[in-house]
C-alpha atoms as a PDB file:
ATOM      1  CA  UNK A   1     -11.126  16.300 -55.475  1.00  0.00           C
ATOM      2  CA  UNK A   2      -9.394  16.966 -52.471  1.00  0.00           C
ATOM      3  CA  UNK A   3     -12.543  16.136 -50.291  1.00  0.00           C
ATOM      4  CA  UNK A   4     -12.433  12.776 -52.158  1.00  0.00           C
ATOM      5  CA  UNK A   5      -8.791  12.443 -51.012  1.00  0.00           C
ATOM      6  CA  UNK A   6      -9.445  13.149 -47.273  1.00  0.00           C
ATOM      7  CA  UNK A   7     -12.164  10.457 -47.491  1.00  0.00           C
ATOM      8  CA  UNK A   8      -9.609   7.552 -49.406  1.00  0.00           C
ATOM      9  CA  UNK A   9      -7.033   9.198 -46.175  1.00  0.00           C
ATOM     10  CA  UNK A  10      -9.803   8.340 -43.467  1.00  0.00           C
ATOM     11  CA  UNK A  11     -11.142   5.125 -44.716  1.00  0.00           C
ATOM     12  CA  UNK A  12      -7.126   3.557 -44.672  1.00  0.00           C
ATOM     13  CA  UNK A  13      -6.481   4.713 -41.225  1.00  0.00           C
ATOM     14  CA  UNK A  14     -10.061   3.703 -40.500  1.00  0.00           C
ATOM     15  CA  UNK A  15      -8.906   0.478 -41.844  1.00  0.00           C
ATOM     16  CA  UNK A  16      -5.612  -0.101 -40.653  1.00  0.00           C
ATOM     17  CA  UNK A  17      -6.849   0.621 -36.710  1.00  0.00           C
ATOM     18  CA  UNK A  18      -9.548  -1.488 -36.969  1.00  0.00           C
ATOM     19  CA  UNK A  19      -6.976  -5.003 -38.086  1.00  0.00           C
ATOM     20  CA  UNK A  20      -7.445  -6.353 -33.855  1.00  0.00           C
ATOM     21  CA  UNK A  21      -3.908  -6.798 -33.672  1.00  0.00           C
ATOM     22  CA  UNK A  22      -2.625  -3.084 -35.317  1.00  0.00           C
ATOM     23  CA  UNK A  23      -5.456  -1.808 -32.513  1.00  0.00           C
ATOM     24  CA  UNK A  24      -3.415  -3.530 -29.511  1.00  0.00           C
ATOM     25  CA  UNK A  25      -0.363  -2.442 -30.549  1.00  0.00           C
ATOM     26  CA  UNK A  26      -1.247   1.280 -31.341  1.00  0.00           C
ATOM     27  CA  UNK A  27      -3.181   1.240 -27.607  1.00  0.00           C
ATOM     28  CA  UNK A  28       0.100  -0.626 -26.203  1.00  0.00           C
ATOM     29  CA  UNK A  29       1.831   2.717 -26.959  1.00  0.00           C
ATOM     30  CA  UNK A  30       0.030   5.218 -25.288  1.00  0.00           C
ATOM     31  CA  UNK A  31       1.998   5.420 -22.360  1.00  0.00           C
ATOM     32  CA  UNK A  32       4.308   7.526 -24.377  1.00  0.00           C
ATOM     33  CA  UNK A  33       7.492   4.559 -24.168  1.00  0.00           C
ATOM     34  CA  UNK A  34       8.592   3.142 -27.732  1.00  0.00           C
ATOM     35  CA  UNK A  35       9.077  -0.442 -27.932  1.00  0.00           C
ATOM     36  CA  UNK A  36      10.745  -2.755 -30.356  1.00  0.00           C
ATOM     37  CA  UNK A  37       9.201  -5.295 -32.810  1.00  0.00           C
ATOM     38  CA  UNK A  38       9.807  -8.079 -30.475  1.00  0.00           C
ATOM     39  CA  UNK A  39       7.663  -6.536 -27.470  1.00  0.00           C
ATOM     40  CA  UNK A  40       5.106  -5.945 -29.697  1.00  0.00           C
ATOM     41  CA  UNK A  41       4.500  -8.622 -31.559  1.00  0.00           C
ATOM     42  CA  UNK A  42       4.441 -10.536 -28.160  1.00  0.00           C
ATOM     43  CA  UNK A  43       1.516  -7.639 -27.155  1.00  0.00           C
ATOM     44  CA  UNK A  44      -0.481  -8.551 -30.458  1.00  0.00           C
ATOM     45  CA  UNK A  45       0.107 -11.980 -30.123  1.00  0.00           C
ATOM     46  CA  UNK A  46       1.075 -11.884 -33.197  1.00  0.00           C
ATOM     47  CA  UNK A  47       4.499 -13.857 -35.141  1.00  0.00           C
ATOM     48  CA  UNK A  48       6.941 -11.603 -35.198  1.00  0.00           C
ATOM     49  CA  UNK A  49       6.931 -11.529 -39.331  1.00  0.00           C
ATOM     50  CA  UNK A  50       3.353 -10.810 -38.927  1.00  0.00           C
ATOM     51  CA  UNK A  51       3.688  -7.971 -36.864  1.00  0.00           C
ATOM     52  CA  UNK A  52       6.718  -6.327 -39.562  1.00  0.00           C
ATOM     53  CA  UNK A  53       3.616  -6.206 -41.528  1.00  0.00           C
ATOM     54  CA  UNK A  54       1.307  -4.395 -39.225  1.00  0.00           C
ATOM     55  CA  UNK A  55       4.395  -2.189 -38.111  1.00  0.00           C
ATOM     56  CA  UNK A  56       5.139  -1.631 -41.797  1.00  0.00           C
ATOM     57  CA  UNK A  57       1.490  -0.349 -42.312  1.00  0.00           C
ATOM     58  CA  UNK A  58       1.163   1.832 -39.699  1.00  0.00           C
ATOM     59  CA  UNK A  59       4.600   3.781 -40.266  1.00  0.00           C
ATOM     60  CA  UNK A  60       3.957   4.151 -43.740  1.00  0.00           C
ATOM     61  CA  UNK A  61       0.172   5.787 -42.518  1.00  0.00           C
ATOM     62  CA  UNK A  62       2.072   7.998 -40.426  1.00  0.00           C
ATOM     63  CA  UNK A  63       0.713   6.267 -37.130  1.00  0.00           C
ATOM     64  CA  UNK A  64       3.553   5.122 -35.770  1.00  0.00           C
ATOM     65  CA  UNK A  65       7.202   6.602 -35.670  1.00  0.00           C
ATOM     66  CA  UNK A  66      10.494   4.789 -36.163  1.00  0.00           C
ATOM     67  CA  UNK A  67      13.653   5.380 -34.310  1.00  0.00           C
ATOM     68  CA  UNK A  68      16.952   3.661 -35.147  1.00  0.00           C
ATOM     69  CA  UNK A  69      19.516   3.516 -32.095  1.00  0.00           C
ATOM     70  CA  UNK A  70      22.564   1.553 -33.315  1.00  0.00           C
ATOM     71  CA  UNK A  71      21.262  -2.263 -33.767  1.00  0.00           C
ATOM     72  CA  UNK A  72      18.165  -1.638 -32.081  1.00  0.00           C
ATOM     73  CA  UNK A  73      14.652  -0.414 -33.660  1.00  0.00           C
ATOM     74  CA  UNK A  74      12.342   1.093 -31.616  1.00  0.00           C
ATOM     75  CA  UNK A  75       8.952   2.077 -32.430  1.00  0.00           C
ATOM     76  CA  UNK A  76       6.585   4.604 -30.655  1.00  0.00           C
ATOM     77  CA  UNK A  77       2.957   6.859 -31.560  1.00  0.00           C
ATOM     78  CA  UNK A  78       4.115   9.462 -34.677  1.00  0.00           C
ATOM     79  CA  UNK A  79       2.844  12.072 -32.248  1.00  0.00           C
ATOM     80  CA  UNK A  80       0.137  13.215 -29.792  1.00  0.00           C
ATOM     81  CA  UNK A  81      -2.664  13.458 -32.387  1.00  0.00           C
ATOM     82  CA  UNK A  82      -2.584  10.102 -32.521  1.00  0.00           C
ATOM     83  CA  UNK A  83      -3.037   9.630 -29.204  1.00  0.00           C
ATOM     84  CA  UNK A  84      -5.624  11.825 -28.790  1.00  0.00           C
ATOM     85  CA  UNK A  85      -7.605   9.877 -31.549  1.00  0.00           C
ATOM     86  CA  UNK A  86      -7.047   6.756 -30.309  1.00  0.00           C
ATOM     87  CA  UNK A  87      -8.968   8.101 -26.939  1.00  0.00           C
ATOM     88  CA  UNK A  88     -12.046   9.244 -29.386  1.00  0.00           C
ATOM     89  CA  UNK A  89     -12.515   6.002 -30.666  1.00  0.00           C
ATOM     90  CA  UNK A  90     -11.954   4.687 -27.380  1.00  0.00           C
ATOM     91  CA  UNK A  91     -14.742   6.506 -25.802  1.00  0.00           C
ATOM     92  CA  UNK A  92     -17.301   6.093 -29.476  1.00  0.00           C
ATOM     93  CA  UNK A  93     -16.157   2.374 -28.850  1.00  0.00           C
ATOM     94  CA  UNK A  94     -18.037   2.528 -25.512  1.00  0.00           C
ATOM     95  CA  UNK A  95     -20.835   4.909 -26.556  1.00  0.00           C
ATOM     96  CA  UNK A  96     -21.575   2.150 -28.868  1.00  0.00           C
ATOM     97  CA  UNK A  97     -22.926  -0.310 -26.437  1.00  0.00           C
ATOM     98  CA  UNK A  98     -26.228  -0.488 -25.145  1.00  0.00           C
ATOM     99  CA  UNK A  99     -25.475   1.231 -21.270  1.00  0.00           C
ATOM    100  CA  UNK A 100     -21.864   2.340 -19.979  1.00  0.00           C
ATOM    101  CA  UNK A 101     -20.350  -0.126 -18.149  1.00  0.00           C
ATOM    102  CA  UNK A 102     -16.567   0.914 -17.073  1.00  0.00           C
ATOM    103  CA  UNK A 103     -14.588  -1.999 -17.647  1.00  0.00           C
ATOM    104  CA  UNK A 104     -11.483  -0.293 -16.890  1.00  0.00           C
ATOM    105  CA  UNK A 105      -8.954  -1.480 -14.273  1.00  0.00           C
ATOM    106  CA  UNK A 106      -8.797   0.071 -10.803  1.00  0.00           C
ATOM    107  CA  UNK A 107      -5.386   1.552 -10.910  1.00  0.00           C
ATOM    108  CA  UNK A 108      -5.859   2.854 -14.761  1.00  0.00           C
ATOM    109  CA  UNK A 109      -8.953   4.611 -14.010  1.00  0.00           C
ATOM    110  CA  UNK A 110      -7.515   6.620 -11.366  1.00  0.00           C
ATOM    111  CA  UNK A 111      -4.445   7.736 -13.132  1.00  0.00           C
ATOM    112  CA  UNK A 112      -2.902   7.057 -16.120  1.00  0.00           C
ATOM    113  CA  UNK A 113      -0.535   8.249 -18.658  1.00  0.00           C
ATOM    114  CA  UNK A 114      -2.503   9.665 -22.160  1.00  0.00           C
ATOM    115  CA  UNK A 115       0.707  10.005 -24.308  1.00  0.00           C
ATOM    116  CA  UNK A 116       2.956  12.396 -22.342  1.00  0.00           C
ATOM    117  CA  UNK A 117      -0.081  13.782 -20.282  1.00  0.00           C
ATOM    118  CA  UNK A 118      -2.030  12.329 -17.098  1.00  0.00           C
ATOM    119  CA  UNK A 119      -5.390  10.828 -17.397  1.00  0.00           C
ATOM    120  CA  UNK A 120      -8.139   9.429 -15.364  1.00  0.00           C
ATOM    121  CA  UNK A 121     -10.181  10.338 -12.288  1.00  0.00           C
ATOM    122  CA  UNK A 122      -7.451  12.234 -10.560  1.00  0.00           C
ATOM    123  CA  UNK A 123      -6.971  14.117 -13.972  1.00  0.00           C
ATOM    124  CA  UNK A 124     -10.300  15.204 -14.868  1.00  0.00           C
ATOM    125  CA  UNK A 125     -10.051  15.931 -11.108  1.00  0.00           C
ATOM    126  CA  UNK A 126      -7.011  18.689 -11.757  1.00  0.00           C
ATOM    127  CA  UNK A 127      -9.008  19.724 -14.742  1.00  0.00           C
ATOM    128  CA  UNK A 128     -11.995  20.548 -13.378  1.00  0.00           C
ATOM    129  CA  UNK A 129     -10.393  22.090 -10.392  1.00  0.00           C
ATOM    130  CA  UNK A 130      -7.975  24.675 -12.123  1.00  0.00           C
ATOM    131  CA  UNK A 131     -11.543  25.765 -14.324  1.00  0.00           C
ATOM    132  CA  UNK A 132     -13.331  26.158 -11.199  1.00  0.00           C
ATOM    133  CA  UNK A 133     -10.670  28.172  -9.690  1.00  0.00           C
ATOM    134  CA  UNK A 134     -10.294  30.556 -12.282  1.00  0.00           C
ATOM    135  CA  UNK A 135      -5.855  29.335 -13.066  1.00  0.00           C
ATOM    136  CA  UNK A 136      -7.163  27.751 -16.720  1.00  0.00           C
ATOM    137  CA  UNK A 137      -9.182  29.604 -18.657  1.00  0.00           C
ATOM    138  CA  UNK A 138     -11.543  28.361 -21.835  1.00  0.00           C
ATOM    139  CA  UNK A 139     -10.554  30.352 -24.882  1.00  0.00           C
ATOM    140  CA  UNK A 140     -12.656  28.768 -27.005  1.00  0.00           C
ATOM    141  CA  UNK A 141     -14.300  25.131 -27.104  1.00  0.00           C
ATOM    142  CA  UNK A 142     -11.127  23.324 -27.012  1.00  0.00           C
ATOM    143  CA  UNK A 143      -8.161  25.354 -26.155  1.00  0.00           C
ATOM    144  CA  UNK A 144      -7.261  27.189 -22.870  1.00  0.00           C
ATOM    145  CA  UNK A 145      -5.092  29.658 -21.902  1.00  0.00           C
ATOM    146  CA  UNK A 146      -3.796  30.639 -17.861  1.00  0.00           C
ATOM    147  CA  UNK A 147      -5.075  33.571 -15.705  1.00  0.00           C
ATOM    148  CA  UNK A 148      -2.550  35.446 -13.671  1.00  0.00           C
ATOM    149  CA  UNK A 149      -2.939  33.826 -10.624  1.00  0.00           C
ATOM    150  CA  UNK A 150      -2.635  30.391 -12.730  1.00  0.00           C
ATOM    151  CA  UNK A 151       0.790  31.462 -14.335  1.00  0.00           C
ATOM    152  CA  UNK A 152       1.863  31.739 -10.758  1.00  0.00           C
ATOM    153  CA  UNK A 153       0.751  28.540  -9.805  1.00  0.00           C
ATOM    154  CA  UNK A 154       2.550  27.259 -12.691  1.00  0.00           C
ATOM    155  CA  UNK A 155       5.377  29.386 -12.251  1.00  0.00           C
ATOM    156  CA  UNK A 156       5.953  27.983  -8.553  1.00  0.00           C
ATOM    157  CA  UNK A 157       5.954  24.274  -9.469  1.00  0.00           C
ATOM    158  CA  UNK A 158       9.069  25.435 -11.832  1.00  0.00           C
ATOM    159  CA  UNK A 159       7.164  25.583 -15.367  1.00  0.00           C
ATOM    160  CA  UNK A 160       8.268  27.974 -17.823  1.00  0.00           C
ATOM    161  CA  UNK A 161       4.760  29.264 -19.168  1.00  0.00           C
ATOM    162  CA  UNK A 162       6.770  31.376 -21.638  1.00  0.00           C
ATOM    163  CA  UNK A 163       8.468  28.209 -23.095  1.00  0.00           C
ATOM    164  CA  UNK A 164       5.573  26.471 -23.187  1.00  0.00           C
ATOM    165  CA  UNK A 165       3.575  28.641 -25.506  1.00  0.00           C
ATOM    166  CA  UNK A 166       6.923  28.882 -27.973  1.00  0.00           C
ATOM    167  CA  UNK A 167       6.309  25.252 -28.427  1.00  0.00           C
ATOM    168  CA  UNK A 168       5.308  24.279 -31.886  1.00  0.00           C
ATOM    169  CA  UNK A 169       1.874  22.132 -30.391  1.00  0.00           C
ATOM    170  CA  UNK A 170      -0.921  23.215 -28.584  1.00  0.00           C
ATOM    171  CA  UNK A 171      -0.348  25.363 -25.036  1.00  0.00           C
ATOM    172  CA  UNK A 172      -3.467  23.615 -23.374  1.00  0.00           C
ATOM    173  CA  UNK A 173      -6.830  21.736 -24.817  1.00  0.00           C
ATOM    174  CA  UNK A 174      -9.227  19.414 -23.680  1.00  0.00           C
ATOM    175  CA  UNK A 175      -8.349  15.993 -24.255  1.00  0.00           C
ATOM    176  CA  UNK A 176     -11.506  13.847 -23.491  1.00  0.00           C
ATOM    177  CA  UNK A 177     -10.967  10.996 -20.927  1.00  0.00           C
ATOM    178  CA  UNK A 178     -12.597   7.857 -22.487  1.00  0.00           C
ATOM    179  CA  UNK A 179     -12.896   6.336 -18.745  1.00  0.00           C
ATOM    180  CA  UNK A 180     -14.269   8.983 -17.454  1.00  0.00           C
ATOM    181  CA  UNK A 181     -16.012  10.695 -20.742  1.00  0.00           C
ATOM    182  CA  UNK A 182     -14.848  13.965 -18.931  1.00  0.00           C
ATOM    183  CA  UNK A 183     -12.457  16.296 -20.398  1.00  0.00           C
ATOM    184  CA  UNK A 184      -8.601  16.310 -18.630  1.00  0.00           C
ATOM    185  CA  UNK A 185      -5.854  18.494 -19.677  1.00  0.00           C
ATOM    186  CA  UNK A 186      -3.794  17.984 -22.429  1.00  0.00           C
ATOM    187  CA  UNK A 187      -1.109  20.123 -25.094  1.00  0.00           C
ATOM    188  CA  UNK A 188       2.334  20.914 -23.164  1.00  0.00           C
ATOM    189  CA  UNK A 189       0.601  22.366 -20.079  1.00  0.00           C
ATOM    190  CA  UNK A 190      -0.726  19.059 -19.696  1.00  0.00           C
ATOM    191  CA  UNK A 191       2.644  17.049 -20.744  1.00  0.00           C
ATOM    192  CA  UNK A 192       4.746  19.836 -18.217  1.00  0.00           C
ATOM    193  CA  UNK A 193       2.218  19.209 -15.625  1.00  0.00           C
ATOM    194  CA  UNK A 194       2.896  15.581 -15.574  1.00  0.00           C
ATOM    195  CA  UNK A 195       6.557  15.942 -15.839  1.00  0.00           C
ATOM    196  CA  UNK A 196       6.537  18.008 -12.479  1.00  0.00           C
ATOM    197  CA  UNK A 197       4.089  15.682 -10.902  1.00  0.00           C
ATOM    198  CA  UNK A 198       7.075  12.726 -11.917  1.00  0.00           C
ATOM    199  CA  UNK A 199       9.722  14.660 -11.096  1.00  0.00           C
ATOM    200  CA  UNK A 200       8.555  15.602  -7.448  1.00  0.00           C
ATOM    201  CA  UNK A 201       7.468  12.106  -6.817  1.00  0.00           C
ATOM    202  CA  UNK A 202       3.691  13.144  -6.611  1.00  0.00           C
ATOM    203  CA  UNK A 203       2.872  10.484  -8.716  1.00  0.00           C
ATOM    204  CA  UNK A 204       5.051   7.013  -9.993  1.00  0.00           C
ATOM    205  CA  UNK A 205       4.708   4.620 -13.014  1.00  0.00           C
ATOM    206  CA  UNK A 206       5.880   1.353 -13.594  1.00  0.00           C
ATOM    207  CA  UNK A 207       8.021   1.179 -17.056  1.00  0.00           C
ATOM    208  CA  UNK A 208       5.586  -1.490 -18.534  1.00  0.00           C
ATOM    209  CA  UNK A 209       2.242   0.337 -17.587  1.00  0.00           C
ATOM    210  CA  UNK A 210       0.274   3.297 -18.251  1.00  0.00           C
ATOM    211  CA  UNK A 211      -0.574   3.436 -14.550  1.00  0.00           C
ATOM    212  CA  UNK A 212       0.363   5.964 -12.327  1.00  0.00           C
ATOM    213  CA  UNK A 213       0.400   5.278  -8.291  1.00  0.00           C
ATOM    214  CA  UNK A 214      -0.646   8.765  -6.288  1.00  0.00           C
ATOM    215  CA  UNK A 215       2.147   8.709  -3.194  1.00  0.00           C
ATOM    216  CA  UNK A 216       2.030  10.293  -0.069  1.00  0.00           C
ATOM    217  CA  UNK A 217       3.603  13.196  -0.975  1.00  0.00           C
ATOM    218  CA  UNK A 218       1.334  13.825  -3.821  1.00  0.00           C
ATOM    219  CA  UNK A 219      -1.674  13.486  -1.683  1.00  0.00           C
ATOM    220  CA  UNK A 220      -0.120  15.831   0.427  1.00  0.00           C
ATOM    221  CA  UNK A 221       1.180  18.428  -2.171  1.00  0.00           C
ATOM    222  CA  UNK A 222      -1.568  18.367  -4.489  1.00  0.00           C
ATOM    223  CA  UNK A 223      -4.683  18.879  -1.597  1.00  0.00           C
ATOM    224  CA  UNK A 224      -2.027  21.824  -1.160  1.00  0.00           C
ATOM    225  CA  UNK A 225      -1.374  23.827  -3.956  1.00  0.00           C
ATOM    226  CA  UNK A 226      -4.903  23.136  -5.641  1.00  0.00           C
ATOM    227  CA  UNK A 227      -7.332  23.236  -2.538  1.00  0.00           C
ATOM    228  CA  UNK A 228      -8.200  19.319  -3.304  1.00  0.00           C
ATOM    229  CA  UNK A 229      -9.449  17.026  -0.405  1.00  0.00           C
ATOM    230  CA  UNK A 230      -8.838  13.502   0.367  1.00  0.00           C
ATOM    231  CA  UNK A 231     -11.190  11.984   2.632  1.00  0.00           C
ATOM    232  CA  UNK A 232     -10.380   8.968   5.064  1.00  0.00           C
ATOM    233  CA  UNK A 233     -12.706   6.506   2.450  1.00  0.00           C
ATOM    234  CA  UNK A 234     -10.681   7.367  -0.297  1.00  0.00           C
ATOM    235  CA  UNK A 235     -13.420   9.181  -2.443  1.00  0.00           C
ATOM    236  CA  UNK A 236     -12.136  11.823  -3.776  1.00  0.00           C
ATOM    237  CA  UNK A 237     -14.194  15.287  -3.809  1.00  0.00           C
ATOM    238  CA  UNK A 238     -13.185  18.970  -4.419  1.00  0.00           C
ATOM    239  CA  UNK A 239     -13.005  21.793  -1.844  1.00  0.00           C
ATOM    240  CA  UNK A 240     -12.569  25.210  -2.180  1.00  0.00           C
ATOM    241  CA  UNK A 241      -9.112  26.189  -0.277  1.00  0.00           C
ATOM    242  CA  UNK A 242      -8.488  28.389   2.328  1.00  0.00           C
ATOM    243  CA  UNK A 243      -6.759  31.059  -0.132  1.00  0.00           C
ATOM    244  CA  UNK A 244      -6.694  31.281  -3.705  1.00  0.00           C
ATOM    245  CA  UNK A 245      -2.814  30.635  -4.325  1.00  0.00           C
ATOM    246  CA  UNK A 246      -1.670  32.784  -6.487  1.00  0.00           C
ATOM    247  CA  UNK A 247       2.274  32.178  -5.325  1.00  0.00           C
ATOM    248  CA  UNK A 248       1.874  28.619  -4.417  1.00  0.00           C
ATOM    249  CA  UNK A 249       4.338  26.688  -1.684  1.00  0.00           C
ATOM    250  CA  UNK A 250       7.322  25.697  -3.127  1.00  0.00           C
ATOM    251  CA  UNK A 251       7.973  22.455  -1.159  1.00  0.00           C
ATOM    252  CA  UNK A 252       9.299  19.229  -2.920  1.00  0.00           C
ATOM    253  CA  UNK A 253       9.404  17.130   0.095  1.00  0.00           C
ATOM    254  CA  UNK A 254       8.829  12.961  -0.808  1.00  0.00           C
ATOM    255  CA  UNK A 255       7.812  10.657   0.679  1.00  0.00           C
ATOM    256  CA  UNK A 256       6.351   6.583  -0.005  1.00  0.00           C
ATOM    257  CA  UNK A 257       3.068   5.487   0.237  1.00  0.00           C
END
């Protein structure tokens, strides 16, 4: 019986994600900002009554989350699960056709906001580099856990590690890209690592896009602190660096692209 359940649960949210218009407006709100009816309805092209309805059905599947400030109704992803499957389907959406063929723009494929984490080339990029360094460490097939040296690491951009792992979610996991069908990193370490890159003006996103523009500063600071190279034509590649940094440089100097 309860098998029979989890199929009846799986075939509505099936269902509900695959009406074209729910599908733009659960994908408009992966860059982690809610947005009201209005916005969304525009999004879905949709009539705004039309669009109470979708709302309606994905709230009451648990897909989407409500939040009530005064007059105003804002709605946003119920959490990063959500996310996360949305990026599944996005990547079994393009296993589906006959050869891979990224359609995805430019400035989305390099970096983008997943949720509350970074995605995109330059975050399979950090993901692949903190493995091969030895900071992140697999603990099994989808969760990770830091090394010494990559606590410090951590620890010097300002993260609380310690907090982190207190949180009620998931410290660090794979979360797979679905424009790069490569694995970035995702859970808090992932959301934290984002924050800081915000925060220090490594990286900057416009309010109405997932899109996140790499600055001077973060070109600078990130070849730093994780031994990353940035050629002249703009391809990116890895390098090892000249130390393994196990107390990173604490500089937060900006500057614009």
């Amino acid at each position: 019986m309860h098998a029979e359940h989890q199929d009846i649960g799986v075939s509505q949210v099936a269902a509900a994600i695959a009406e074209p218009a729910r599908t733009k407006i659960l994908c408009s709100l992966m860059d982690g900002h809610a947005r009201t009816s209005t916005e969304l309805a525009t999004i879905a092209e949709v009539s705004a009554s039309t669009a109470s309805v979708h709302l309606a059905k994905l709230k009451d599947l648990a897909l989407l989350r409500l939040h009530v400030q005064g007059r105003h109704r804002y709605y946003s992803l119920a959490d990063q699960r959500v996310a996360q499957a949305l990026e599944a389907l996005m990547v079994i959406g393009q296993n589906a056709a006959p050869t891979f063929k990224a359609h995805t723009p430019d400035r989305l494929q390099f970096a983008r906001t997943c949720y509350d984490h970074m995605a995109g080339t330059l975050a399979v990029l950090l993901h692949d580099r903190l493995l091969e360094a030895g900071w992140l460490v697999a603990s099994d097939e989808q969760a990770y856990r830091l090394s010494d040296t990559g606590e410090a690491l951590f620890l010097g951009l300002g993260i609380d590690v310690q907090d982190l792992t207190s949180l009620r979610r998931k410290f660090a996991c794979r979360c797979l890209d679905w424009s790069m069908r490569r694995p970035h990193l995702g859970g808090s370490l992932g959301a934290a690592l984002l924050q800081t890159a915000l925060k220090r003006k490594w990286v900057t996103q416009d309010l109405d896009s997932r899109a996140l523009a790499l600055t001077a500063a973060g070109r600078k600071e990130i070849g730093a602190r994780f031994g990353v190279e940035w050629p002249v034509d703009g391809q990116i590649k890895r390098s090892q660096p000249a130390v393994k940094r196990a107390h990173p440089i604490n500089s937060d100097r900006t500057e614009s692209l």
